[in-house]
N, C-alpha and C. Protein backbone atom coordinates (compact mmCIF):
# COMPACT_ATOMS: atom_id res chain seq x y z
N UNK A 1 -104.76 100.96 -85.51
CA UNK A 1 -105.80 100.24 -86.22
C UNK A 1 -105.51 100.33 -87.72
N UNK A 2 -105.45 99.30 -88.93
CA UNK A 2 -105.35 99.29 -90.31
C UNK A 2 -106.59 99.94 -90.79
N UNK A 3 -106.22 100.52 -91.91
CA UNK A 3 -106.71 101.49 -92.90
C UNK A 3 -106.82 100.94 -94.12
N UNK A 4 -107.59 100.92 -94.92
CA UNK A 4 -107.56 101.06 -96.40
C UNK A 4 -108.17 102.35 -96.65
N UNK A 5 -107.33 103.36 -97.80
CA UNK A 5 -108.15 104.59 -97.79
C UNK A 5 -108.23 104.95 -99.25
N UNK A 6 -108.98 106.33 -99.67
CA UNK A 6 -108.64 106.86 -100.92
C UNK A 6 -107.89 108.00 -100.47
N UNK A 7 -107.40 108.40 -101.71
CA UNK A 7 -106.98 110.23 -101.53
C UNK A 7 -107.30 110.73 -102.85
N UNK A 8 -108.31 111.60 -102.97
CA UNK A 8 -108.22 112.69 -104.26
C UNK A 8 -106.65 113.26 -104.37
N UNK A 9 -105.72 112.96 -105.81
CA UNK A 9 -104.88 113.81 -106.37
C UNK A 9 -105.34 114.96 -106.52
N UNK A 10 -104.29 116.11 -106.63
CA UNK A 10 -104.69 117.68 -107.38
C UNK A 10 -105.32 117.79 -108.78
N UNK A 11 -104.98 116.57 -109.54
CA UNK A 11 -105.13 116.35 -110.79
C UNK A 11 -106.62 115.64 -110.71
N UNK A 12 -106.87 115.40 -109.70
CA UNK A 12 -108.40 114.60 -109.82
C UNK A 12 -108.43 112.64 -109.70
N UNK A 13 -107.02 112.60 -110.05
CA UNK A 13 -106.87 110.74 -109.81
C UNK A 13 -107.38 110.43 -108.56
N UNK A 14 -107.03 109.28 -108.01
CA UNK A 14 -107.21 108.68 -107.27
C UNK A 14 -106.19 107.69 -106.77
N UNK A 15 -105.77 107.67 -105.23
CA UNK A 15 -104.79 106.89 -104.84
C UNK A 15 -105.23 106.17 -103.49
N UNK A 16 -105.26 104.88 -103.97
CA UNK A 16 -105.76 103.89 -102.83
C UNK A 16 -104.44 102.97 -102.33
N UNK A 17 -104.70 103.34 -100.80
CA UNK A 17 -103.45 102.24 -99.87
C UNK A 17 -104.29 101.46 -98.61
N UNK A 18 -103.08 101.14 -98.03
CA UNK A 18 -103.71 100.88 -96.73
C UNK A 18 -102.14 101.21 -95.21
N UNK A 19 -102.18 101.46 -94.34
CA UNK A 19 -101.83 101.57 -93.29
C UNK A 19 -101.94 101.38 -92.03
N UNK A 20 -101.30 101.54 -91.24
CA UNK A 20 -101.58 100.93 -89.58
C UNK A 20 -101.89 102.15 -89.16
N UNK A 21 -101.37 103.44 -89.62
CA UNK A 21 -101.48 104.62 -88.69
C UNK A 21 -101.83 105.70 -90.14
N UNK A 22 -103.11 105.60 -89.67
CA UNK A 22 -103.86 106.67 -91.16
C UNK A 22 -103.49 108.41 -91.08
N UNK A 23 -103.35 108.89 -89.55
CA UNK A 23 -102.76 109.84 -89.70
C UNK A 23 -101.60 110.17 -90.20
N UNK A 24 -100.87 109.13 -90.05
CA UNK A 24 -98.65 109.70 -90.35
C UNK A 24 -99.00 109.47 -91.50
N UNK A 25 -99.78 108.27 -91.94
CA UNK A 25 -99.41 108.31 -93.51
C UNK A 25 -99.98 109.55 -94.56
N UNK A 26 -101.14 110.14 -93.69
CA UNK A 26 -102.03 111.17 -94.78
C UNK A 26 -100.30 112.50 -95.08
N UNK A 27 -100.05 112.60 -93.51
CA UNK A 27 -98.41 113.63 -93.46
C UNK A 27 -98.34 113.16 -94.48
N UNK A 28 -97.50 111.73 -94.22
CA UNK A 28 -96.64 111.36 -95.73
C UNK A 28 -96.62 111.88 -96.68
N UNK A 29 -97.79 111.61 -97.21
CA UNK A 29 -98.39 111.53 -98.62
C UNK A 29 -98.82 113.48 -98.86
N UNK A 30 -99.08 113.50 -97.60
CA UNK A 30 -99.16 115.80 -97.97
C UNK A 30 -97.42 116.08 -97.96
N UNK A 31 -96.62 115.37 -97.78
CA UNK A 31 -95.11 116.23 -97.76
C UNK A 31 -94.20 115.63 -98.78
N UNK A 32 -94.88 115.06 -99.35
CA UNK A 32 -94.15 114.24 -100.84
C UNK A 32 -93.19 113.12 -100.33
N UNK A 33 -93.52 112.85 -99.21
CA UNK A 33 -93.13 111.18 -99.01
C UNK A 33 -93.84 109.93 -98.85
N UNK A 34 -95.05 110.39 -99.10
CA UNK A 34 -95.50 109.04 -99.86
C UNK A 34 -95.66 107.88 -100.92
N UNK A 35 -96.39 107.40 -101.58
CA UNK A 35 -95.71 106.96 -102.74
C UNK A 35 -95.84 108.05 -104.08
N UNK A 36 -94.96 107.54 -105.07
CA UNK A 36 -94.54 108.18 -105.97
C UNK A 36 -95.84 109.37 -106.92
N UNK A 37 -96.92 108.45 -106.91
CA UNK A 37 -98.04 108.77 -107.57
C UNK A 37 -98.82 110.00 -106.74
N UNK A 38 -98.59 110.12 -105.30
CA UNK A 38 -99.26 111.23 -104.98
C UNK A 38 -98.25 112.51 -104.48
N UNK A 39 -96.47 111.80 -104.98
CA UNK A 39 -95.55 113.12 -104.68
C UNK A 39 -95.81 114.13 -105.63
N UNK A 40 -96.10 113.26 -106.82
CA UNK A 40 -96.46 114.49 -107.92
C UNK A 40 -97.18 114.98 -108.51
N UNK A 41 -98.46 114.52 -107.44
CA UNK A 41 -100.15 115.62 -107.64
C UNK A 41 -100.34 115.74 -106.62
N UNK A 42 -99.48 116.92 -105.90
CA UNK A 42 -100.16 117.47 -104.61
C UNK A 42 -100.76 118.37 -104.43
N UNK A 43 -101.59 119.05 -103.97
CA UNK A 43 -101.71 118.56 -102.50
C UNK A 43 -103.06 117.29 -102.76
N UNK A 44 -103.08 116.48 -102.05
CA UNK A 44 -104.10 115.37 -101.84
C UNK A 44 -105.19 115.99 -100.24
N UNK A 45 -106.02 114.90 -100.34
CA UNK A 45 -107.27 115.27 -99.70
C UNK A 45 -107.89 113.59 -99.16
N UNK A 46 -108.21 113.06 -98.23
CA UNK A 46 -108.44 112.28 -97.73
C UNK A 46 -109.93 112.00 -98.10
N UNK A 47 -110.54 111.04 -99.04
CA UNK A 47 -111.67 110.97 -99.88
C UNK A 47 -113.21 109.84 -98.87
N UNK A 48 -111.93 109.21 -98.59
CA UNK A 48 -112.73 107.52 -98.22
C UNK A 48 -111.52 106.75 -97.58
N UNK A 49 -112.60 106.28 -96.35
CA UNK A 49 -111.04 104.74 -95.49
C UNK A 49 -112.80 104.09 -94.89
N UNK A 50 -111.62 103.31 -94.84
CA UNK A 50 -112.62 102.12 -94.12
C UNK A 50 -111.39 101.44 -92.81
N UNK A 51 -111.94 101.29 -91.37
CA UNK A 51 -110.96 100.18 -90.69
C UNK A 51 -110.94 98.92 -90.39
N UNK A 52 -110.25 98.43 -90.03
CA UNK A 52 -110.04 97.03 -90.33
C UNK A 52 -109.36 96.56 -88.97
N UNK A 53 -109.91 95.10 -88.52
CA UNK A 53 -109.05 94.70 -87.39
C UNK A 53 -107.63 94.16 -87.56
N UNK A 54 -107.38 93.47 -88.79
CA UNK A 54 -106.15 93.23 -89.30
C UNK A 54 -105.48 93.38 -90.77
N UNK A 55 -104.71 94.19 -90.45
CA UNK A 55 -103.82 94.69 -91.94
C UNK A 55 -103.67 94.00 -92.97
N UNK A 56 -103.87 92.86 -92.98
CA UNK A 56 -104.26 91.67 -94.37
C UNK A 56 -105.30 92.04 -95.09
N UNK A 57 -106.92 92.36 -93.54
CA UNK A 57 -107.59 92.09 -94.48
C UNK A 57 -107.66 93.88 -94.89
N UNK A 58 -107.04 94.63 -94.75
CA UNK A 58 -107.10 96.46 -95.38
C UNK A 58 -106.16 96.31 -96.52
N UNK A 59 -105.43 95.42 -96.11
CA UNK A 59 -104.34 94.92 -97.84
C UNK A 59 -105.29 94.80 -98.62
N UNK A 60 -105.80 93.49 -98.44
CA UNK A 60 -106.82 92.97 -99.64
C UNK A 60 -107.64 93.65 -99.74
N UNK A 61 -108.52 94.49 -99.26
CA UNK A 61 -109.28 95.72 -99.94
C UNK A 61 -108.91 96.65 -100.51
N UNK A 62 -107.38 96.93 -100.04
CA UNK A 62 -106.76 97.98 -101.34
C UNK A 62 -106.58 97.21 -102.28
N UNK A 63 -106.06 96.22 -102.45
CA UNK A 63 -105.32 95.56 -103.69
C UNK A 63 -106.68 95.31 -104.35
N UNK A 64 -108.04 95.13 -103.93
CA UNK A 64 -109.60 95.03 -104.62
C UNK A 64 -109.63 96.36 -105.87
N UNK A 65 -110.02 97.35 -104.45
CA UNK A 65 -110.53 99.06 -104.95
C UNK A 65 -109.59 98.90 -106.24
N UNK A 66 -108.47 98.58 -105.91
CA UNK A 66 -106.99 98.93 -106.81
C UNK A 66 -107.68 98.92 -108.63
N UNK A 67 -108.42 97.74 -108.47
CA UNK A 67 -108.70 97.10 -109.57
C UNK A 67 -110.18 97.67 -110.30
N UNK A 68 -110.61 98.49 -109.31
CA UNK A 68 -112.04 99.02 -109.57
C UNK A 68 -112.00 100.43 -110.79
N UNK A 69 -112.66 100.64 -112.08
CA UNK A 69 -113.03 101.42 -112.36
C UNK A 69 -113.13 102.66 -111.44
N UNK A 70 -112.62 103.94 -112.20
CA UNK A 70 -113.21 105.15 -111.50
C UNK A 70 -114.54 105.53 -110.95
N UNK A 71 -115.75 105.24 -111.85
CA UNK A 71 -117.03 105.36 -111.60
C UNK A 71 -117.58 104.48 -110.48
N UNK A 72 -116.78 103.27 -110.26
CA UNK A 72 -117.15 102.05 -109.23
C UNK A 72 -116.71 103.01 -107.64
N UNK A 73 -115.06 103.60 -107.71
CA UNK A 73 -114.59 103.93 -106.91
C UNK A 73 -116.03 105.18 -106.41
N UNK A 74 -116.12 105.98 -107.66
CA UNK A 74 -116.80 106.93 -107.01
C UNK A 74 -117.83 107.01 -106.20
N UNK A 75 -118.74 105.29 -106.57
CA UNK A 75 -120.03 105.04 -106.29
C UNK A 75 -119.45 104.18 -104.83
N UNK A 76 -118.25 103.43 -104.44
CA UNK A 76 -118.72 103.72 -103.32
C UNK A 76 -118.20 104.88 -102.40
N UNK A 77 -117.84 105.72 -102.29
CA UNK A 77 -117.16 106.86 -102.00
C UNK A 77 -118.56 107.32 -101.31
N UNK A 78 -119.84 107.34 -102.06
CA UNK A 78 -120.61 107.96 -102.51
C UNK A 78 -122.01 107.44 -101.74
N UNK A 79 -121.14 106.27 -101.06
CA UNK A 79 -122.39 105.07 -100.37
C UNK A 79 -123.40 104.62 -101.76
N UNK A 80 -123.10 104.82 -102.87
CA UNK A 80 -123.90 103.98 -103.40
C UNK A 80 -124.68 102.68 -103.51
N UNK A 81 -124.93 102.30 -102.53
CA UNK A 81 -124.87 100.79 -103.13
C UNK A 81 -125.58 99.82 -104.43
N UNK A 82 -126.48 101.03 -104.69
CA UNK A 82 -127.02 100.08 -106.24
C UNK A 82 -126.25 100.51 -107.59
N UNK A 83 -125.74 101.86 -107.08
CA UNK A 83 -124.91 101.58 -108.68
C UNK A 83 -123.90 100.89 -107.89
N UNK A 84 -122.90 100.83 -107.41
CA UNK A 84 -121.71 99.83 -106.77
C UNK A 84 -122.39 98.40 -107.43
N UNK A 85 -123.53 97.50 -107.48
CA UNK A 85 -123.88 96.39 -107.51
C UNK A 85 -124.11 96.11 -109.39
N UNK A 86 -124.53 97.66 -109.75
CA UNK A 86 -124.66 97.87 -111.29
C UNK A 86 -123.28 97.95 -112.11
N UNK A 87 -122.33 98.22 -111.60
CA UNK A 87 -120.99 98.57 -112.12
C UNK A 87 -120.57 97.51 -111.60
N UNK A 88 -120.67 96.04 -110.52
CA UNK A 88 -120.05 95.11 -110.75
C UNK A 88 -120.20 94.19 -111.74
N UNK A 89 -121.34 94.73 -111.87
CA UNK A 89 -121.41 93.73 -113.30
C UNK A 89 -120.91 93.48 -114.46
N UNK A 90 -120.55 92.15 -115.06
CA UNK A 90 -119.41 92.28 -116.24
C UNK A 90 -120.20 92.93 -117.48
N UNK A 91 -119.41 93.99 -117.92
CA UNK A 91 -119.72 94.98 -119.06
C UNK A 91 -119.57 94.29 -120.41
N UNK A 92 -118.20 93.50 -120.81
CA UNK A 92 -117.92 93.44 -121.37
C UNK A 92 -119.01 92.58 -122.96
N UNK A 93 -118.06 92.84 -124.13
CA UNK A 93 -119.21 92.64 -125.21
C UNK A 93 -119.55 91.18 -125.35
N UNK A 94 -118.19 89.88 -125.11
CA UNK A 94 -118.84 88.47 -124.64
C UNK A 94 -119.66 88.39 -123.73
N UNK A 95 -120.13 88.96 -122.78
CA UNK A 95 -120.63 88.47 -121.95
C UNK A 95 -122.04 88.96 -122.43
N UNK A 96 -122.58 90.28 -122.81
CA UNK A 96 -123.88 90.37 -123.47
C UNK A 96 -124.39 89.36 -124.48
N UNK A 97 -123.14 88.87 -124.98
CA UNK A 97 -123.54 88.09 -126.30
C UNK A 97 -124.03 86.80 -125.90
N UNK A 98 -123.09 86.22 -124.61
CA UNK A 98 -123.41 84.82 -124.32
C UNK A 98 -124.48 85.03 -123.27
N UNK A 99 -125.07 86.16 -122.59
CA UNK A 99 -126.41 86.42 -121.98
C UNK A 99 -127.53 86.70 -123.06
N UNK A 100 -127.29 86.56 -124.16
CA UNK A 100 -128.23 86.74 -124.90
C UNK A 100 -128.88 85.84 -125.41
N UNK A 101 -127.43 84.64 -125.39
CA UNK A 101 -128.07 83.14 -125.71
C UNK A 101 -128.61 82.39 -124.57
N UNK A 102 -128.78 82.98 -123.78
CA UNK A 102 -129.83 81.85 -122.92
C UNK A 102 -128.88 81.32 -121.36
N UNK A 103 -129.48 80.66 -120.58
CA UNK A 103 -128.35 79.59 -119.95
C UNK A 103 -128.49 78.64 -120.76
N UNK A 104 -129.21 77.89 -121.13
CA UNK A 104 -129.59 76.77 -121.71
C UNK A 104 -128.90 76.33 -123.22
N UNK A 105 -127.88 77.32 -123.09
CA UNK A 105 -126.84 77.51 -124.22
C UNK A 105 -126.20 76.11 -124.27
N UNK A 106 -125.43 75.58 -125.29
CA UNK A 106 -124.49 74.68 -125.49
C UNK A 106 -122.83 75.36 -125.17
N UNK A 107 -121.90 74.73 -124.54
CA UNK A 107 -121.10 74.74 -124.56
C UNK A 107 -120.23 75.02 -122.98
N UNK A 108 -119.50 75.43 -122.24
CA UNK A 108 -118.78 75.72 -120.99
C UNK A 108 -119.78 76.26 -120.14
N UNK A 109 -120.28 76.17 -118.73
CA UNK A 109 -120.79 76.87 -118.00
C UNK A 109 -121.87 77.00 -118.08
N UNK A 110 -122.62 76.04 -119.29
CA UNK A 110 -123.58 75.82 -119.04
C UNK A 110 -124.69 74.49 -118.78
N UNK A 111 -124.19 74.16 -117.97
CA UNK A 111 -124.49 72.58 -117.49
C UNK A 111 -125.84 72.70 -116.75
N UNK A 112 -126.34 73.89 -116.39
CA UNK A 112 -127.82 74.17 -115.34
C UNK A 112 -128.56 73.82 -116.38
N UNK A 113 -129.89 73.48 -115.84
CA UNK A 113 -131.08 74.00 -116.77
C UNK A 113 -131.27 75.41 -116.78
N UNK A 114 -131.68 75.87 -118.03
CA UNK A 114 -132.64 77.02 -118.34
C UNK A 114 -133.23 77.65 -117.07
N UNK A 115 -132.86 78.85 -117.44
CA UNK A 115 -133.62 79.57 -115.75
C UNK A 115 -133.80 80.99 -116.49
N UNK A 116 -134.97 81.73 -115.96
CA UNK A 116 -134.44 82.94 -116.95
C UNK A 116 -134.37 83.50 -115.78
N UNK A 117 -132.99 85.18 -115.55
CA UNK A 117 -132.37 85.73 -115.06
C UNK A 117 -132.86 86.89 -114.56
N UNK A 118 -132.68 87.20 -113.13
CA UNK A 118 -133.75 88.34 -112.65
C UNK A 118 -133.48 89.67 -113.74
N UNK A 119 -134.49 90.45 -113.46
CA UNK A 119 -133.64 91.55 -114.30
C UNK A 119 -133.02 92.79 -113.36
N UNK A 120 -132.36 93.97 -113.45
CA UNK A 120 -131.48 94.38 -112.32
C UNK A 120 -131.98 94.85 -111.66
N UNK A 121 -133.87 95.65 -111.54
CA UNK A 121 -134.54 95.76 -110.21
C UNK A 121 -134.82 94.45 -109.28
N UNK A 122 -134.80 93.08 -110.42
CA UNK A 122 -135.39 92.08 -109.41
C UNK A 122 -134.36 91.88 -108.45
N UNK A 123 -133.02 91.78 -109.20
CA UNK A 123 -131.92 91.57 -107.95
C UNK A 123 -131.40 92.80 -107.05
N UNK A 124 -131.60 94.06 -107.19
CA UNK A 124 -131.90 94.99 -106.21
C UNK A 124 -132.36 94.96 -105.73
N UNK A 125 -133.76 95.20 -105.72
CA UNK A 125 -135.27 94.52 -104.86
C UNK A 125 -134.79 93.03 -103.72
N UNK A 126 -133.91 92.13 -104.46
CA UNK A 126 -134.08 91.03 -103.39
C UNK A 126 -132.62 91.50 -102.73
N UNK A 127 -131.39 92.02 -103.09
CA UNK A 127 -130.12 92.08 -102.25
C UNK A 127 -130.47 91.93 -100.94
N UNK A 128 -129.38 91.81 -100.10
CA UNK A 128 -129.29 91.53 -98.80
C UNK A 128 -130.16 90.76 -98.13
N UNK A 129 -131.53 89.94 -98.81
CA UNK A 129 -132.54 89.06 -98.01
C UNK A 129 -132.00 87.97 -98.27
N UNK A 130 -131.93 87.25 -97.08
CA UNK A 130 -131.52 85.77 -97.28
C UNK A 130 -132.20 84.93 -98.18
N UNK A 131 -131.04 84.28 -99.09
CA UNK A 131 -131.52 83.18 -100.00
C UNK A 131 -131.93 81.92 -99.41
N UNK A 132 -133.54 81.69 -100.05
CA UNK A 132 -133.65 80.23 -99.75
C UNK A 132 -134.19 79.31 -100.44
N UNK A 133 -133.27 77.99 -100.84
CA UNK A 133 -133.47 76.77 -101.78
C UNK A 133 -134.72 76.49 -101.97
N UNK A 134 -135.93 77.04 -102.45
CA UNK A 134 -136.88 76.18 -102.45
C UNK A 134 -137.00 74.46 -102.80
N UNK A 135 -138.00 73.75 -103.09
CA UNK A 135 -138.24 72.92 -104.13
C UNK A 135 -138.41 72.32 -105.19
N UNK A 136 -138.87 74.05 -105.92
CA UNK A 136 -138.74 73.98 -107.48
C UNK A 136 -137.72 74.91 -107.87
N UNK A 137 -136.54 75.22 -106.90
CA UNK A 137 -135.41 75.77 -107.22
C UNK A 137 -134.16 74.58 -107.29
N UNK A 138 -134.54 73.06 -106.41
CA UNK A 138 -134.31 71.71 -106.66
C UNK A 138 -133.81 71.23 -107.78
N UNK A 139 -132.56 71.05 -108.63
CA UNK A 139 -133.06 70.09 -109.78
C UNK A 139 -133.94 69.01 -109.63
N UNK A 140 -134.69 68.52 -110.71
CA UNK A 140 -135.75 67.45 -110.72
C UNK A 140 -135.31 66.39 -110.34
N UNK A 141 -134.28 65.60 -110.53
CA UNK A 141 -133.80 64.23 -110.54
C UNK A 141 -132.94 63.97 -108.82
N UNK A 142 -132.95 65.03 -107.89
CA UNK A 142 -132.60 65.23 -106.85
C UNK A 142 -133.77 65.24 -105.56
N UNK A 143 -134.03 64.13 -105.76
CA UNK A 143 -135.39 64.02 -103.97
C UNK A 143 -135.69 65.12 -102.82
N UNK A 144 -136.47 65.80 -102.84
CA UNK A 144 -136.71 66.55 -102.05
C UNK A 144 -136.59 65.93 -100.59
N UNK A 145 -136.20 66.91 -99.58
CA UNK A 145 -136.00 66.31 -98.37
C UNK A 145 -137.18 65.48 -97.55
N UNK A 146 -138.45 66.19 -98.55
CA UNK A 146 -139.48 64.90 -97.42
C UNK A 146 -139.43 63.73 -97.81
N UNK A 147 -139.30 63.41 -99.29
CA UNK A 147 -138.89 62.57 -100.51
C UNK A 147 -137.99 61.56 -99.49
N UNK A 148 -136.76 61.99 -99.87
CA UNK A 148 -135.61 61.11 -98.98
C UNK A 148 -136.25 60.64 -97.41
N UNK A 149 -136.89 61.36 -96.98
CA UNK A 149 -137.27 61.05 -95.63
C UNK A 149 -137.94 59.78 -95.63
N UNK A 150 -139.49 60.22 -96.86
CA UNK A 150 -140.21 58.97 -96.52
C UNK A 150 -139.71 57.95 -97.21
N UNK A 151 -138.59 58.30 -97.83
CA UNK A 151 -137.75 56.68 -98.64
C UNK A 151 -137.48 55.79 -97.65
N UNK A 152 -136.40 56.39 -96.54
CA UNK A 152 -135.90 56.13 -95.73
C UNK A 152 -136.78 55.64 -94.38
N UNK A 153 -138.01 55.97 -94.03
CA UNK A 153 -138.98 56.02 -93.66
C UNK A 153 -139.71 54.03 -94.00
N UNK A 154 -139.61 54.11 -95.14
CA UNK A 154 -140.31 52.90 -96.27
C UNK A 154 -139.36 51.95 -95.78
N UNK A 155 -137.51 52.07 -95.88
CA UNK A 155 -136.88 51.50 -95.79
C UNK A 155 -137.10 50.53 -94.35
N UNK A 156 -136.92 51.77 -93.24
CA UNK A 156 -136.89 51.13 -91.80
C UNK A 156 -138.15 50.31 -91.97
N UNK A 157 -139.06 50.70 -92.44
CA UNK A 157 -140.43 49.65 -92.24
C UNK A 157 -140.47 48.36 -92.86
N UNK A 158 -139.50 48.40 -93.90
CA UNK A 158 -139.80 47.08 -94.95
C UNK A 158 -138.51 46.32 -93.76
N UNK A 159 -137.29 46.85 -93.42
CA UNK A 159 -136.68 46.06 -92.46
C UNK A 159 -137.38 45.58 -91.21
N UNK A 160 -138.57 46.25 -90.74
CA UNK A 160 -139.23 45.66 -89.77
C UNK A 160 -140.23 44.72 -90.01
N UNK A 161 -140.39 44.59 -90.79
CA UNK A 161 -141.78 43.10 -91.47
C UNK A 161 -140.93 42.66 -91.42
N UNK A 162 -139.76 42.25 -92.23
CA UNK A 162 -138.70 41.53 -92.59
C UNK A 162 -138.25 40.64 -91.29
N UNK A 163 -137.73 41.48 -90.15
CA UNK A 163 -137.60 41.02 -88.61
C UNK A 163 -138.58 40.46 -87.71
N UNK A 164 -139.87 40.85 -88.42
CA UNK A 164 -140.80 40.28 -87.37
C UNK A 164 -141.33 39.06 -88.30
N UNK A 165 -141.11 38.89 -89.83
CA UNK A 165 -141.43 37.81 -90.36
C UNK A 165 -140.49 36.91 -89.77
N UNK A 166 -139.29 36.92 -90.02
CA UNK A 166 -137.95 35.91 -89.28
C UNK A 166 -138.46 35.34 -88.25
N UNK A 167 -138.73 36.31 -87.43
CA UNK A 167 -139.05 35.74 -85.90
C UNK A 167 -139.99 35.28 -85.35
């Protein structure tokens, strides 16, 4: 069965792979034949794996984690899941700046109307409940489905006067 796993280094790093056979590889990696990064902080310690039905998709979750902050790694290690959801969030100093201006901003990416943005209990509070489109979640200029109905509705009827005037 495929693996994606962590291993605590001696040094405290962190080394994320993935494998078909999680036992030979943990050997590996305890006898300095694994990869390079954990021959030379040994001994290692088996932190976190997750399994997988096919080795693509335990690839692509290592090559993910790969990319994750330490504190992200730790939180999920850790089952976190609300800091995990708090630490995906982009940190960086553009992105406060252009959340500060609004959606309703001028320029790329912002083509929506104005909406203002849950704040991070509201989107904790709602995670994992299914989203659903309301009506006034609708843009305006887009017919609501009873809308279109009774258009369509109007339509068939004005074609039926129409047929029974003819005839």
């Amino acid at each position: 069965m495929p693996y994606m796993y962590i291993l605590e280094c001696a040094d405290g790093s962190y080394y994320t792979g993935s494998t078909w056979d999680l036992e030979r590889r943990l050997w590996q990696h305890q006898n300095g034949l694994g990869a390079n990064h954990t021959a030379k902080r040994l001994p290692v310690k088996l932190v976190y794996c997750e399994a997988f039905d096919r080795i693509d998709d335990a690839y692509r979750r290592e090559k993910q984690i790969q990319g994750w902050s330490r504190k992200k790694k730790q939180a999920l290690m850790a089952g976190d899941t609300h800091l995990l959801h708090h630490l995906a969030e982009c940190q960086n100093e553009s992105h406060y700046r252009n959340a500060g201006a609004g959606r309703g901003s001028a320029g790329f990416g912002f083509a929506q109307p104005a909406r203002a943005r849950p704040s991070f209990a509201e989107r904790i509070e709602t995670a994992g409940k299914p989203s659903v489109l309301t009506e006034t979640d609708a843009p305006h200029d887009v017919p609501s489905r009873n809308e279109t109905h009774r258009s369509l509705s109007e339509v068939e009827g004005s074609n039926n006067k129409r047929e029974e005037a003819a005839g």
